[in-house]
Protein backbone atom coordinates (compact mmCIF):
# COMPACT_ATOMS: atom_id res chain seq x y z
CA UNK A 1 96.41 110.70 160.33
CA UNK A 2 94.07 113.59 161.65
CA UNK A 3 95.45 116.94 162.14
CA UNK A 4 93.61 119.53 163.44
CA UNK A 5 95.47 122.59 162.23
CA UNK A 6 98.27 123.69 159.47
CA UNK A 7 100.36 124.60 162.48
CA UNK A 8 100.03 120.41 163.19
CA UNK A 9 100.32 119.29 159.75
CA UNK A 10 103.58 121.27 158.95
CA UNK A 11 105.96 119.33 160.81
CA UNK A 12 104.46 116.13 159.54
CA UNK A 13 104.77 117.48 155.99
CA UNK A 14 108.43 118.52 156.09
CA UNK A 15 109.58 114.87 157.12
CA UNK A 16 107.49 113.50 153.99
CA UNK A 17 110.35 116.40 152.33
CA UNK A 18 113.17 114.96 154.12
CA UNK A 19 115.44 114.22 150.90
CA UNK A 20 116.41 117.52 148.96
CA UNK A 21 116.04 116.07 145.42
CA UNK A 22 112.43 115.53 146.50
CA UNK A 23 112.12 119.52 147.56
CA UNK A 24 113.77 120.55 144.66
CA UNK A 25 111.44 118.44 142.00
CA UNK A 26 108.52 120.56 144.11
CA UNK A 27 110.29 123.62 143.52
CA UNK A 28 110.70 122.65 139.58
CA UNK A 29 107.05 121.57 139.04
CA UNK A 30 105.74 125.18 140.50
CA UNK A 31 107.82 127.26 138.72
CA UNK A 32 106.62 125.09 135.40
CA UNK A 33 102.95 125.52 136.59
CA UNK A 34 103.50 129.00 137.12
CA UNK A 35 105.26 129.58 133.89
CA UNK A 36 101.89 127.55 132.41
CA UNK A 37 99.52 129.46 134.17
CA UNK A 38 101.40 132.94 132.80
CA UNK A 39 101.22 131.10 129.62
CA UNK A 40 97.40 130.37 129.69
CA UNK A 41 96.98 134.26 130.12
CA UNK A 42 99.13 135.61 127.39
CA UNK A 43 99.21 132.82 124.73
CA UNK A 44 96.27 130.79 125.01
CA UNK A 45 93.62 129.31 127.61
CA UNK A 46 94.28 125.65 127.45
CA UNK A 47 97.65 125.89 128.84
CA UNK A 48 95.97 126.11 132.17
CA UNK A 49 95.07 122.50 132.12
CA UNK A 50 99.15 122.02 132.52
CA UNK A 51 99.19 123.52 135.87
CA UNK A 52 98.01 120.86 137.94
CA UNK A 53 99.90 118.43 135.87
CA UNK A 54 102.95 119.66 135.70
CA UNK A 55 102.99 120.76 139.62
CA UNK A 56 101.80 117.53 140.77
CA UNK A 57 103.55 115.40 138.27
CA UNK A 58 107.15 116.33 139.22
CA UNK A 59 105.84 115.96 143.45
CA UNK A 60 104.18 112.67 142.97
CA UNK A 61 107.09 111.57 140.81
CA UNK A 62 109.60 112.76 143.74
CA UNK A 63 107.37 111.36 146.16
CA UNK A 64 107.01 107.34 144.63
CA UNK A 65 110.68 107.10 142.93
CA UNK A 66 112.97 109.72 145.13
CA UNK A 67 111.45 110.31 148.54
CA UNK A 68 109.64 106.61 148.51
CA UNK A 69 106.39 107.58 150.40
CA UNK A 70 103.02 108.29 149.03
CA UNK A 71 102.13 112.07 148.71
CA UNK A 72 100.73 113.80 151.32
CA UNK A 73 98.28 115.26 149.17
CA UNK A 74 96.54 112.18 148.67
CA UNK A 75 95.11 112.43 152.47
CA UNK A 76 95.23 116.40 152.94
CA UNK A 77 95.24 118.51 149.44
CA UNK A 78 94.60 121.66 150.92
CA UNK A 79 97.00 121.68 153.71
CA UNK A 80 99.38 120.09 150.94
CA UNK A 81 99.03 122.69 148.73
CA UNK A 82 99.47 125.46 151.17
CA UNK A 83 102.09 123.93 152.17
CA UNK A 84 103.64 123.43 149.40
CA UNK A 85 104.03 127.05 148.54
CA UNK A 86 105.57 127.49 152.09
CA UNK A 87 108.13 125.45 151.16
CA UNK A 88 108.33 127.08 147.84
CA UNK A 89 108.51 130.55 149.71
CA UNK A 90 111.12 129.31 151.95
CA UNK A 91 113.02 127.58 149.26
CA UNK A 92 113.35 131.14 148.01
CA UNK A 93 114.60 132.60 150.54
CA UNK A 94 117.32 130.01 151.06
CA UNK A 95 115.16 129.39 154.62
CA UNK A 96 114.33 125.76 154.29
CA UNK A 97 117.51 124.30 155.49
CA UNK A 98 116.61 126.24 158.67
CA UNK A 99 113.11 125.76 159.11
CA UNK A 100 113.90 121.23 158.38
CA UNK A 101 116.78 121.78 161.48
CA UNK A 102 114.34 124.14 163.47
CA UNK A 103 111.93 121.55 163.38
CA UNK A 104 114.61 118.61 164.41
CA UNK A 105 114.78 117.15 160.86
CA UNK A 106 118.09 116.36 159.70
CA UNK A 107 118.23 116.72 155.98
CA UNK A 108 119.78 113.75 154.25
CA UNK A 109 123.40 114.33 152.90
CA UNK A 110 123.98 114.34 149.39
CA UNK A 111 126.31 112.64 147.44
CA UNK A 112 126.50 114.87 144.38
């Protein structure tokens, strides 16, 4: 798919975020890549070759065995990654469920 602006890709990237166990493993793999990167500048350098690991790992791993769709990072890194920390950013803010039903997305129900 070809998107011509972040404005374009957003909507598209929230339905690829439609189940909130797939949101939340985002919001757990960068808070550990942040904690790594903070770690790489007060303990030692190497731990910033965790960051992309660890913030990818728990998205792809949403993405193949929660979500079931590939990540959209594999066709659009940048706008995935800025888009990611929207999310993130909205996710802190308790703004997500808002912005999914603003956009006509109906977050699935969970049974938890």
């Amino acid at each position: 798919m070809n998107f011509r602006s972040f404005e374009e890709f957003w909507p598209f990237y929230v339905m690829q975020h439609s189940n909130p166990l797939t949101r939340r493993w985002h919001f757990i793999g960068i808070i550990a890549s942040i904690v790594a990167l903070m770690c790489s500048i007060l303990i030692n350098w190497w731990f910033v070759a965790l960051v992309p690991l660890l913030g990818y790992g728990f998205a792809w791993y949403s993405h193949f065995f929660v979500e079931g769709n590939v990540p959209a990072s594999f066709g659009h890194p940048l706008w995935s990654f800025l888009c990611d920390l929207k999310m993130f950013s909205l996710m802190l803010t308790g703004s997500m469920e808002r912005e999914m039903k603003r956009l006509g997305k109906r977050p699935l129900l969970q049974l938890s």
